[in-house]
C-alpha atoms as a PDB file:
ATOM      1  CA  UNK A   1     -45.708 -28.143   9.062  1.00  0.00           C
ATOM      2  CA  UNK A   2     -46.599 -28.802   5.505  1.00  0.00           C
ATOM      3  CA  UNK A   3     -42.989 -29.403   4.620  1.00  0.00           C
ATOM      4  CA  UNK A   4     -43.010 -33.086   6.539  1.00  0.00           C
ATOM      5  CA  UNK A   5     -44.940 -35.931   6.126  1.00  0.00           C
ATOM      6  CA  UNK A   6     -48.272 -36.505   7.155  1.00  0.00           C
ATOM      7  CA  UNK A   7     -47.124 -39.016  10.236  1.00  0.00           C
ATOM      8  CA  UNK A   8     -45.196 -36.297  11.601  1.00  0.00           C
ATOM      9  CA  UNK A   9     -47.222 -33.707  11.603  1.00  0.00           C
ATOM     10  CA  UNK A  10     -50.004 -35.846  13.389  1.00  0.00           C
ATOM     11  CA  UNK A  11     -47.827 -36.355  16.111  1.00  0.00           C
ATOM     12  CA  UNK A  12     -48.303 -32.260  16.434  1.00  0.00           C
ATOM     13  CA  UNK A  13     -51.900 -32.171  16.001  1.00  0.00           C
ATOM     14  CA  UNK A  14     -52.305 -35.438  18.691  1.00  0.00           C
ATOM     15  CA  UNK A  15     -50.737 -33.210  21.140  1.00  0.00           C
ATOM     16  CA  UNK A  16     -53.075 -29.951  21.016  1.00  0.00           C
ATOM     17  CA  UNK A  17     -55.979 -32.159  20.797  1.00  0.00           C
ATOM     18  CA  UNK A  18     -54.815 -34.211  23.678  1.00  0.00           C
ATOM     19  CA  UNK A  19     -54.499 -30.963  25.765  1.00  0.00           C
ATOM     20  CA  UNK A  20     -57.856 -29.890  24.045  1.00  0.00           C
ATOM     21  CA  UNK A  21     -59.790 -32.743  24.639  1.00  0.00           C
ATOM     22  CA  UNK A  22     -61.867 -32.563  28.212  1.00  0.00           C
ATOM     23  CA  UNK A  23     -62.570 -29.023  26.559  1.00  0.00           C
ATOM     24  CA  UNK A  24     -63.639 -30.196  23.187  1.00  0.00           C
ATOM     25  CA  UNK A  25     -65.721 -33.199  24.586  1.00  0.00           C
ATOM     26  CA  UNK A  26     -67.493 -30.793  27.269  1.00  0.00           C
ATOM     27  CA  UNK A  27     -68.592 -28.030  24.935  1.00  0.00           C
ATOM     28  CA  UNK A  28     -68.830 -30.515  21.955  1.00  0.00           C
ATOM     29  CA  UNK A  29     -66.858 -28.893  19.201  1.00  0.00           C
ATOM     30  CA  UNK A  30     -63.200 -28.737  18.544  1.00  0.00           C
ATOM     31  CA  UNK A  31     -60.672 -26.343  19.666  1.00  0.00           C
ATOM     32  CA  UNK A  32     -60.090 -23.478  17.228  1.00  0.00           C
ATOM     33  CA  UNK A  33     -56.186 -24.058  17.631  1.00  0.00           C
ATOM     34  CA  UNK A  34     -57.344 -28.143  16.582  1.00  0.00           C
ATOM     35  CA  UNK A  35     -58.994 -26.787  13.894  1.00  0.00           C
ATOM     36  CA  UNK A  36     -55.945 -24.993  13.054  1.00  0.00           C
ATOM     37  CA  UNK A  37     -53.668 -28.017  13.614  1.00  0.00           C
ATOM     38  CA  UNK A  38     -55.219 -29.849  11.182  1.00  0.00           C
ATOM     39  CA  UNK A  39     -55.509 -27.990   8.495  1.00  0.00           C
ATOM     40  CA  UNK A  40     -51.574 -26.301   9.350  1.00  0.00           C
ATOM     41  CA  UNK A  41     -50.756 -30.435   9.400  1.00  0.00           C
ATOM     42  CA  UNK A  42     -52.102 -31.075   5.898  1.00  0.00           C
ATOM     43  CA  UNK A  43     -54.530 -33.189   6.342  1.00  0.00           C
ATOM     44  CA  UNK A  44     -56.868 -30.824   4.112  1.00  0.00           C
ATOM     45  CA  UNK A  45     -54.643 -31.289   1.110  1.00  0.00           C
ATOM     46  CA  UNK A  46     -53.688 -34.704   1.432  1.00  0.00           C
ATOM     47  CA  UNK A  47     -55.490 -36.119  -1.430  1.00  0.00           C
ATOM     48  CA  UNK A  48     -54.918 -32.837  -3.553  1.00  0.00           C
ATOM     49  CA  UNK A  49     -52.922 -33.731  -6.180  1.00  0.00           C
ATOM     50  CA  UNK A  50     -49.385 -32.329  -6.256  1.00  0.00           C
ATOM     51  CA  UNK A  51     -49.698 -29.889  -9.870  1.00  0.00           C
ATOM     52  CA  UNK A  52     -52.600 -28.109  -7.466  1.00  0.00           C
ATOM     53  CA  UNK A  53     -50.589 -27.986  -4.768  1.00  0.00           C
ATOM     54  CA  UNK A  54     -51.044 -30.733  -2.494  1.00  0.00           C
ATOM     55  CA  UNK A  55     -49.311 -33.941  -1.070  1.00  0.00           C
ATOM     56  CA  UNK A  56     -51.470 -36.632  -3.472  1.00  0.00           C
ATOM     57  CA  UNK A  57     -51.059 -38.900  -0.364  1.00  0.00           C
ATOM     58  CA  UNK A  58     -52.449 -42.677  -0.057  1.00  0.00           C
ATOM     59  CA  UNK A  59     -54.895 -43.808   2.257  1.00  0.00           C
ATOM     60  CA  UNK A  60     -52.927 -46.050   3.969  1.00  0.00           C
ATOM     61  CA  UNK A  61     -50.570 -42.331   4.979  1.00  0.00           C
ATOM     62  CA  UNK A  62     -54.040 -40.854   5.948  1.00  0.00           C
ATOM     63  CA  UNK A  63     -54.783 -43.810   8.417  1.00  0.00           C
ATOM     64  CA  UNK A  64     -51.762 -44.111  10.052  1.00  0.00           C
ATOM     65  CA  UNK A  65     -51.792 -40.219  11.012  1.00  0.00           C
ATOM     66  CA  UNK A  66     -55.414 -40.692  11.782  1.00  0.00           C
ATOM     67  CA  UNK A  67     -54.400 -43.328  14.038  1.00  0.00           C
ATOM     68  CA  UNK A  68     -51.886 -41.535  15.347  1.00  0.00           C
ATOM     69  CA  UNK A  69     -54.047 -38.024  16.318  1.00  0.00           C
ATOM     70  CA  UNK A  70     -57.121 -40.735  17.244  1.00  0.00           C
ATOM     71  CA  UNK A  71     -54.849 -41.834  20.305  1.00  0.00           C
ATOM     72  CA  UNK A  72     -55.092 -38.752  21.791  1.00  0.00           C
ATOM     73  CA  UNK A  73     -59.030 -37.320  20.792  1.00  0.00           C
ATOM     74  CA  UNK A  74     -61.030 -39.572  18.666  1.00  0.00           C
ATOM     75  CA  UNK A  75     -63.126 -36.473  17.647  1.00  0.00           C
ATOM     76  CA  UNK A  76     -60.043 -34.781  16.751  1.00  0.00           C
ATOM     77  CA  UNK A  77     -59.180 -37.703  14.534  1.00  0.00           C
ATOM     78  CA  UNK A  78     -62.556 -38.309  13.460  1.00  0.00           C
ATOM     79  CA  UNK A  79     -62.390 -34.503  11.400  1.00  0.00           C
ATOM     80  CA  UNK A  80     -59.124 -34.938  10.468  1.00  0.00           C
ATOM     81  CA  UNK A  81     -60.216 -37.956   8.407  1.00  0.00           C
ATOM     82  CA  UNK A  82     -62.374 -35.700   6.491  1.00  0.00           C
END
């Protein structure tokens, strides 16, 4: 997933959190496959700069995906964001 943008890869994570999401809000912690998501999505290295290997995204990038994986589990999106 790291190869594409932020935005799309949130579109991937919103969708295994959505199916996640009774699950994660009943036990209280976040799928390990979420967990995965993110991370697999970028959302880690967003603010890495590029020479070490990351995306050195913006903020505004970062909220819209937030946004986008928030529609579906706001905990989900909530981690992501950090």
């Amino acid at each position: 997933m790291l190869d594409q943008p932020l935005s799309s890869t949130a579109v991937d994570v919103a969708a295994i959190a959505a199916r996640c999401a009774a699950d994660a809000e009943a036990r209280r912690q976040l799928d390990l496959d979420v967990v995965k998501a993110i991370v697999t999505a970028g959302f880690a290295r967003h603010f890495v700069p590029v020479s070490c290997g990351g995306e050195a995204g913006t903020f505004a990038e970062l909220m819209r995906a937030v946004v986008t994986v928030g529609e579906a589990c706001a905990a989900t999106a909530w981690c992501a964001s950090l």
